[in-house]
N, C-alpha and C. Protein backbone atom coordinates (compact mmCIF):
# COMPACT_ATOMS: atom_id res chain seq x y z
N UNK A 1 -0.05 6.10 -23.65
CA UNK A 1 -0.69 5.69 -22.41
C UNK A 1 -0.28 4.27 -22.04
N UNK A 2 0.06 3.25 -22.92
CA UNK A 2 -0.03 2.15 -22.70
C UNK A 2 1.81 2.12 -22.29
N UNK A 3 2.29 3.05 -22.42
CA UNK A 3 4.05 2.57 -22.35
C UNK A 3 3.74 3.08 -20.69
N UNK A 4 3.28 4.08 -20.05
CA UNK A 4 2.84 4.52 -19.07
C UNK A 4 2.53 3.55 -18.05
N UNK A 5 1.85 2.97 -18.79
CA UNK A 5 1.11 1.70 -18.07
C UNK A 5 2.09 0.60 -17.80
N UNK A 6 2.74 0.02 -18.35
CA UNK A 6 4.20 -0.74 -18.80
C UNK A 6 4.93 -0.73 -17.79
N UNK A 7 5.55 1.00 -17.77
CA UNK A 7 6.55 1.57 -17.41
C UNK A 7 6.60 1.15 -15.97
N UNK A 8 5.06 1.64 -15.21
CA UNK A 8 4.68 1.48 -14.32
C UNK A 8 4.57 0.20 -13.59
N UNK A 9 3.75 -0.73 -14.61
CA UNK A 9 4.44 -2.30 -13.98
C UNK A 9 5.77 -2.79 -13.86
N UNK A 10 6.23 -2.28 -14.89
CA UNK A 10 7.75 -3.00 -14.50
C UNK A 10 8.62 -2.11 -13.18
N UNK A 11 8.07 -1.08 -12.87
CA UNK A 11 8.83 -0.76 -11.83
C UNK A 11 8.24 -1.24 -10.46
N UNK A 12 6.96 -1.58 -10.49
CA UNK A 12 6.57 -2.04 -9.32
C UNK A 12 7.18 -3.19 -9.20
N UNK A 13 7.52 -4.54 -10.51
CA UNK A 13 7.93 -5.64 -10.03
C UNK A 13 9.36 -5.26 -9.62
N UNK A 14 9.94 -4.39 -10.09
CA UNK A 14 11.57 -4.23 -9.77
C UNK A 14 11.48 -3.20 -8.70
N UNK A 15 10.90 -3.15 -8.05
CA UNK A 15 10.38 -2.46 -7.07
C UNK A 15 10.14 -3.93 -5.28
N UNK A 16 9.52 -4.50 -6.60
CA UNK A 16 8.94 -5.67 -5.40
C UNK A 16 10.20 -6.29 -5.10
N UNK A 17 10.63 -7.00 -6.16
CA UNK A 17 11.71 -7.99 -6.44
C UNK A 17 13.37 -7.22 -5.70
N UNK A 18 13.13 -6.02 -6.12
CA UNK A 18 14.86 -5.61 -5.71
C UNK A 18 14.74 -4.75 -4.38
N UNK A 19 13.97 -3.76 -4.19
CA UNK A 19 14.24 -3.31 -2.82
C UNK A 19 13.94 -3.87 -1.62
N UNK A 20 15.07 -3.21 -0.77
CA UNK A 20 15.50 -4.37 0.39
C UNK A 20 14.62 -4.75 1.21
N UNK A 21 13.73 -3.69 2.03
CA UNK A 21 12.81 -3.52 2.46
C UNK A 21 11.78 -4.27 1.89
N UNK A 22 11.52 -4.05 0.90
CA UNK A 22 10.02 -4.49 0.52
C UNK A 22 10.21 -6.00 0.37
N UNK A 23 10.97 -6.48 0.01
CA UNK A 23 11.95 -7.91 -0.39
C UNK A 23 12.12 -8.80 0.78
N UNK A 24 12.27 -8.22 1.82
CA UNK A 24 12.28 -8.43 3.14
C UNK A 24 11.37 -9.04 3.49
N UNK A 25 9.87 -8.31 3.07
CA UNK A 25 8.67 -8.55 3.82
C UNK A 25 7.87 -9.65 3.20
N UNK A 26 8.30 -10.10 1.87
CA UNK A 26 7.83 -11.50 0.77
C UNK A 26 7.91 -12.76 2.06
N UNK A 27 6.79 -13.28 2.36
CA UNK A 27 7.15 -14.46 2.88
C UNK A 27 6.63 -15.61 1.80
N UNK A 28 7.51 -16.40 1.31
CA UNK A 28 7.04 -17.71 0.54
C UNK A 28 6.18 -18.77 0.74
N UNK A 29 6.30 -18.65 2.02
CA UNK A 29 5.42 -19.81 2.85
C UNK A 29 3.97 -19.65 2.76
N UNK A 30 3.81 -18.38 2.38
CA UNK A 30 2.36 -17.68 2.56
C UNK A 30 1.96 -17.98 1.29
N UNK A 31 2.34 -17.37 0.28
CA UNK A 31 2.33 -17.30 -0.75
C UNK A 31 2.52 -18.76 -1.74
N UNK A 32 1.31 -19.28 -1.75
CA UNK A 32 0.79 -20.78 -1.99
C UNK A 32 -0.33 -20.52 -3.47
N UNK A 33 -0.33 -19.47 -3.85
CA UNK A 33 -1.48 -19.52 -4.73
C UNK A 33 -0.81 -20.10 -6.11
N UNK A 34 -1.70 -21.26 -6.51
CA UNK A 34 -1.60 -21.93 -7.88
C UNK A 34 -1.92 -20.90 -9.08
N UNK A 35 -1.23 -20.17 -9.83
CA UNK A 35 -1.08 -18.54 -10.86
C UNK A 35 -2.26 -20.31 -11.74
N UNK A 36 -1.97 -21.06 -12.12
CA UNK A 36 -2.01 -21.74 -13.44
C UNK A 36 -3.19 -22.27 -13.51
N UNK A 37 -4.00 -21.92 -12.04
CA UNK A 37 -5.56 -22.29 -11.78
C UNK A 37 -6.53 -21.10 -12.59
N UNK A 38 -5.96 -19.98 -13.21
CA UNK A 38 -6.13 -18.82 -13.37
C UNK A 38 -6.04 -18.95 -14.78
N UNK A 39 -4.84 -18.95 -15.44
CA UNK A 39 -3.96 -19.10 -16.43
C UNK A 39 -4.55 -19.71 -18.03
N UNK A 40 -4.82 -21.24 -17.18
CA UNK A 40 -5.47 -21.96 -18.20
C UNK A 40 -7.30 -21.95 -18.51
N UNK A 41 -8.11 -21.44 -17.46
CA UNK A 41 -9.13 -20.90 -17.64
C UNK A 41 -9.50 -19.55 -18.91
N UNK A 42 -8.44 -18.72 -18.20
CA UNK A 42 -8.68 -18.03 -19.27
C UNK A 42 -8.21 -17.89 -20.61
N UNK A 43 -7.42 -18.61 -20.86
CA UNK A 43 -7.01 -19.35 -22.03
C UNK A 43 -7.47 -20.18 -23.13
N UNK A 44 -8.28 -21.14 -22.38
CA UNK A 44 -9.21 -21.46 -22.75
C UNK A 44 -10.98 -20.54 -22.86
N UNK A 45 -10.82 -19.75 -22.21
CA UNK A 45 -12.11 -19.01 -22.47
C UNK A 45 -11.91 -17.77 -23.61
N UNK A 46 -10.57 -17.78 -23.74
CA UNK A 46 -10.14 -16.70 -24.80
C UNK A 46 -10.18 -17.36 -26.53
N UNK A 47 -9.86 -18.86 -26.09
CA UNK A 47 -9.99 -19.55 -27.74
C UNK A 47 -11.28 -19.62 -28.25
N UNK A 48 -12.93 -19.87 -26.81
CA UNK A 48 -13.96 -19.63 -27.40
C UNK A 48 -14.96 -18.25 -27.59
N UNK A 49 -14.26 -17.41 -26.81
CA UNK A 49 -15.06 -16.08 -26.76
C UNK A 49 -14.33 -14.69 -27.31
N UNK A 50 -14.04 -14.77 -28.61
CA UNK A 50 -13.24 -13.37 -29.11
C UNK A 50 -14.08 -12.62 -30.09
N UNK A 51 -13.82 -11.76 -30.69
CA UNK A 51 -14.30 -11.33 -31.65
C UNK A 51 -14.15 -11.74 -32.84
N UNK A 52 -12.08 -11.78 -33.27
CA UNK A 52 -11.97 -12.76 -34.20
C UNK A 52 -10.66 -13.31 -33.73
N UNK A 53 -10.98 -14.29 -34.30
CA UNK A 53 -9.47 -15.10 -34.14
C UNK A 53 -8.40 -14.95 -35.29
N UNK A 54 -7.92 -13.64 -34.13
CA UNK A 54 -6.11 -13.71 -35.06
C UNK A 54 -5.46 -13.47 -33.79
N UNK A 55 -4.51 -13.43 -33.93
CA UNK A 55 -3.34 -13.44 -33.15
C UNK A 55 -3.56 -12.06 -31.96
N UNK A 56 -3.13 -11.23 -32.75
CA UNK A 56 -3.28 -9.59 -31.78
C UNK A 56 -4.94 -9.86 -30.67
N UNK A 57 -6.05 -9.42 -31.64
CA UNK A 57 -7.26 -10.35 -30.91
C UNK A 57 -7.54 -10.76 -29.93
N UNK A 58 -6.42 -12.10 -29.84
CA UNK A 58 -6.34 -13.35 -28.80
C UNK A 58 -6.14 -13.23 -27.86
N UNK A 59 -4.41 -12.41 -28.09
CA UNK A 59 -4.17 -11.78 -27.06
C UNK A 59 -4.00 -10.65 -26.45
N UNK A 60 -5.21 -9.86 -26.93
CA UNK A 60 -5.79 -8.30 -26.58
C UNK A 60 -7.17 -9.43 -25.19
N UNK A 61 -7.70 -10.30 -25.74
CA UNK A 61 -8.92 -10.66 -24.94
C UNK A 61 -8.22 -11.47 -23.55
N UNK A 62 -7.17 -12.17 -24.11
CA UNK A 62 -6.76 -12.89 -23.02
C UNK A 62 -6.15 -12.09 -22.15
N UNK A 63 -5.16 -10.71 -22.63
CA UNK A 63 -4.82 -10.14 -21.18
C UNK A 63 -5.92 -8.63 -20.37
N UNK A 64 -7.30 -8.74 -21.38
CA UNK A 64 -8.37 -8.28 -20.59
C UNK A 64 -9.02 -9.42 -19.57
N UNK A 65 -9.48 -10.54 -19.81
CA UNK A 65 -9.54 -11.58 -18.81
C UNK A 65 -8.46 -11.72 -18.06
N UNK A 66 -7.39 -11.97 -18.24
CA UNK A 66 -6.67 -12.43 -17.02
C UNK A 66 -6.37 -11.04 -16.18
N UNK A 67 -6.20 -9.81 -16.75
CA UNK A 67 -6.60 -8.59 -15.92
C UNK A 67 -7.40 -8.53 -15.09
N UNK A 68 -8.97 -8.78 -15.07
CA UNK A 68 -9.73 -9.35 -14.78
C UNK A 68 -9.93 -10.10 -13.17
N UNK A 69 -8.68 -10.71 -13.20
CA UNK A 69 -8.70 -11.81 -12.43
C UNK A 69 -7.37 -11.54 -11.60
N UNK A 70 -6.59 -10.80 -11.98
CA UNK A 70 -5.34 -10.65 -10.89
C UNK A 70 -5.61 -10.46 -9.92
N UNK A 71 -6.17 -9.90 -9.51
CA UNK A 71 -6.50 -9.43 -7.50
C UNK A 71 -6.80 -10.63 -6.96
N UNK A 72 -7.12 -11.64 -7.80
CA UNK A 72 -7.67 -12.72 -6.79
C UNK A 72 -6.09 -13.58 -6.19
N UNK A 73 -4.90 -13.55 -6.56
CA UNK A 73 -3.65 -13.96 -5.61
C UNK A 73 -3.54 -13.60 -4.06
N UNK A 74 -3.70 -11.96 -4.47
CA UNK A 74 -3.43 -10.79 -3.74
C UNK A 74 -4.53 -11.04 -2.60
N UNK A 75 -5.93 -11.50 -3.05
CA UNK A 75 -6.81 -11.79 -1.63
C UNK A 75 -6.65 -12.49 -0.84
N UNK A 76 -6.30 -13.79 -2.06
CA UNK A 76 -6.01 -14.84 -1.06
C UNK A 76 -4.85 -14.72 0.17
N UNK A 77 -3.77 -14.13 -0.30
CA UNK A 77 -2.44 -14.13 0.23
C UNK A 77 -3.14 -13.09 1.64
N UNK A 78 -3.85 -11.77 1.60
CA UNK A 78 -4.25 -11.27 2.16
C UNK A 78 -5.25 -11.59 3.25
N UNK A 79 -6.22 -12.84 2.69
CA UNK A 79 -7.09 -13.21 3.66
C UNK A 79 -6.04 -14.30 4.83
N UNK A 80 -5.40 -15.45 4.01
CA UNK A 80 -4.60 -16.01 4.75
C UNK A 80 -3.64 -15.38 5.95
N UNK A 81 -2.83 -14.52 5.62
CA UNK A 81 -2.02 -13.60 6.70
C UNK A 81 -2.75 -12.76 7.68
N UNK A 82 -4.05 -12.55 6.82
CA UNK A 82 -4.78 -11.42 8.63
C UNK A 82 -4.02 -10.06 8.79
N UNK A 83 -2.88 -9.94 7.58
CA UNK A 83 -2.24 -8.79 7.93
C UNK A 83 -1.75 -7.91 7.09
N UNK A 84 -3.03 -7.19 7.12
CA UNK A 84 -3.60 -5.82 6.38
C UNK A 84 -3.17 -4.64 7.12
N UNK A 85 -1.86 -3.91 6.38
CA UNK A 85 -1.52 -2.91 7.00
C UNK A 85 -2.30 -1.80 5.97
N UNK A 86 -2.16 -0.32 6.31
CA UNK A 86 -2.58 0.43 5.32
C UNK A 86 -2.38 0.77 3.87
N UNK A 87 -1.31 0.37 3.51
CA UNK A 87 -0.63 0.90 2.48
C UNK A 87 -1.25 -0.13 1.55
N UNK A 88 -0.85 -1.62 2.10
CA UNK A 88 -1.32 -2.79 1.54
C UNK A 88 -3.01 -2.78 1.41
N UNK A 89 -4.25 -2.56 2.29
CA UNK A 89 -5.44 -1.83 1.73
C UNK A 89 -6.08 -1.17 1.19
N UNK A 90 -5.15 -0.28 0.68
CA UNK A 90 -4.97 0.81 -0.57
C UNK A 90 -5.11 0.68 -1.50
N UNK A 91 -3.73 -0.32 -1.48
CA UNK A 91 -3.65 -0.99 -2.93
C UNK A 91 -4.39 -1.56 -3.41
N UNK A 92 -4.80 -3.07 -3.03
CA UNK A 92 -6.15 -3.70 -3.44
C UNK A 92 -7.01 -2.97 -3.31
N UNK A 93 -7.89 -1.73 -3.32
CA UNK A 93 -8.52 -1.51 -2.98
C UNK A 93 -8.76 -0.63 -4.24
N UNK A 94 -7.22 0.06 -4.42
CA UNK A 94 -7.57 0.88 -5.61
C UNK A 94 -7.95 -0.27 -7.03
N UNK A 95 -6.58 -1.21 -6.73
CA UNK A 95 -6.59 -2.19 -8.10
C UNK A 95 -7.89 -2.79 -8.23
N UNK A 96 -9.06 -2.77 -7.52
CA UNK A 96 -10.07 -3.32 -7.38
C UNK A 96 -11.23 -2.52 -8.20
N UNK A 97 -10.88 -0.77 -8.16
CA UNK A 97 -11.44 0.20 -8.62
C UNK A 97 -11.22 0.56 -9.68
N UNK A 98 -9.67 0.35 -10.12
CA UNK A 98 -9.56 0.28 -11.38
C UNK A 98 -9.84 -0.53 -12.01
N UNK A 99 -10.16 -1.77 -11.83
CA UNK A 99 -11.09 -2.90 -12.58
C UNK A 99 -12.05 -2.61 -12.64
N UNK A 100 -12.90 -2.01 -11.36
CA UNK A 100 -14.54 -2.01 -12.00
C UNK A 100 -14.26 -0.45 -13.01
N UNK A 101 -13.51 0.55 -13.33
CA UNK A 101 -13.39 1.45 -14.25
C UNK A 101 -13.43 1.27 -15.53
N UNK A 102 -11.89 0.64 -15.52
CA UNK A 102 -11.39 -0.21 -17.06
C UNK A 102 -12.55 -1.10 -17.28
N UNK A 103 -13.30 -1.78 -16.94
CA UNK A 103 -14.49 -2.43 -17.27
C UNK A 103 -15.59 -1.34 -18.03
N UNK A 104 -15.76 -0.58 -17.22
CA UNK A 104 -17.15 0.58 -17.58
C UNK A 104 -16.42 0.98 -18.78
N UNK A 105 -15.28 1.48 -19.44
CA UNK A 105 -14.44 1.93 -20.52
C UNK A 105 -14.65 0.89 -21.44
N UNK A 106 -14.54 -0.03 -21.01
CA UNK A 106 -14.53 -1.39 -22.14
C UNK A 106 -16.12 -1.71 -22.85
N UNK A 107 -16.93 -1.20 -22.14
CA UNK A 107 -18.38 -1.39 -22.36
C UNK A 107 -18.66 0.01 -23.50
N UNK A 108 -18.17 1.03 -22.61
CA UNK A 108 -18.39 2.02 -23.60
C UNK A 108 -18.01 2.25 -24.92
């Protein structure tokens, strides 16, 4: 499941990054969000809140927090532009659903 999962991100970034079309539509100018305002929070919230501190652990908790927290680029970039087509409302919308899911899984 988890190579699934993988598989799947890396084709969306080589997806984002290489096709022409979609590559096209990246504007930089927009796209102002500080990743490292994010980054080091949870980094620091991962050295005091784990179960145990080893290595695997660390960073099993740190990329459930920063999971956590990805959509928040994506809003910003979204609230700034005003320009919410469908496909792009979808998306956040699902990735939003699959967070509150993977959450309810994580509890259970």
């Amino acid at each position: 499941m988890k190579l699934i999962y993988l598989g799947n991100s890396f084709s969306i970034v080589w997806y984002i990054r290489r096709h022409k079309i979609v590559r096209r539509s990246y504007d930089k100018d927009q796209d102002t969000f500080r990743h490292y305002f994010l980054l080091v929070p949870c980094f620091l919230l991962v050295l005091f809140i784990n179960e145990r501190f080893t290595f695997k652990e660390v960073m099993w908790t740190f990329s459930l927090y920063l999971d956590a927290i990805a959509i928040l680029p994506q809003l910003v970039l979204l609230q700034r532009t005003r320009n919410i087509d469908n496909l792009t409302g979808q998306y956040v919308f699902l990735l939003g659903l699959r967070e509150k899911v993977s959450g309810r899984v994580q509890i259970m």
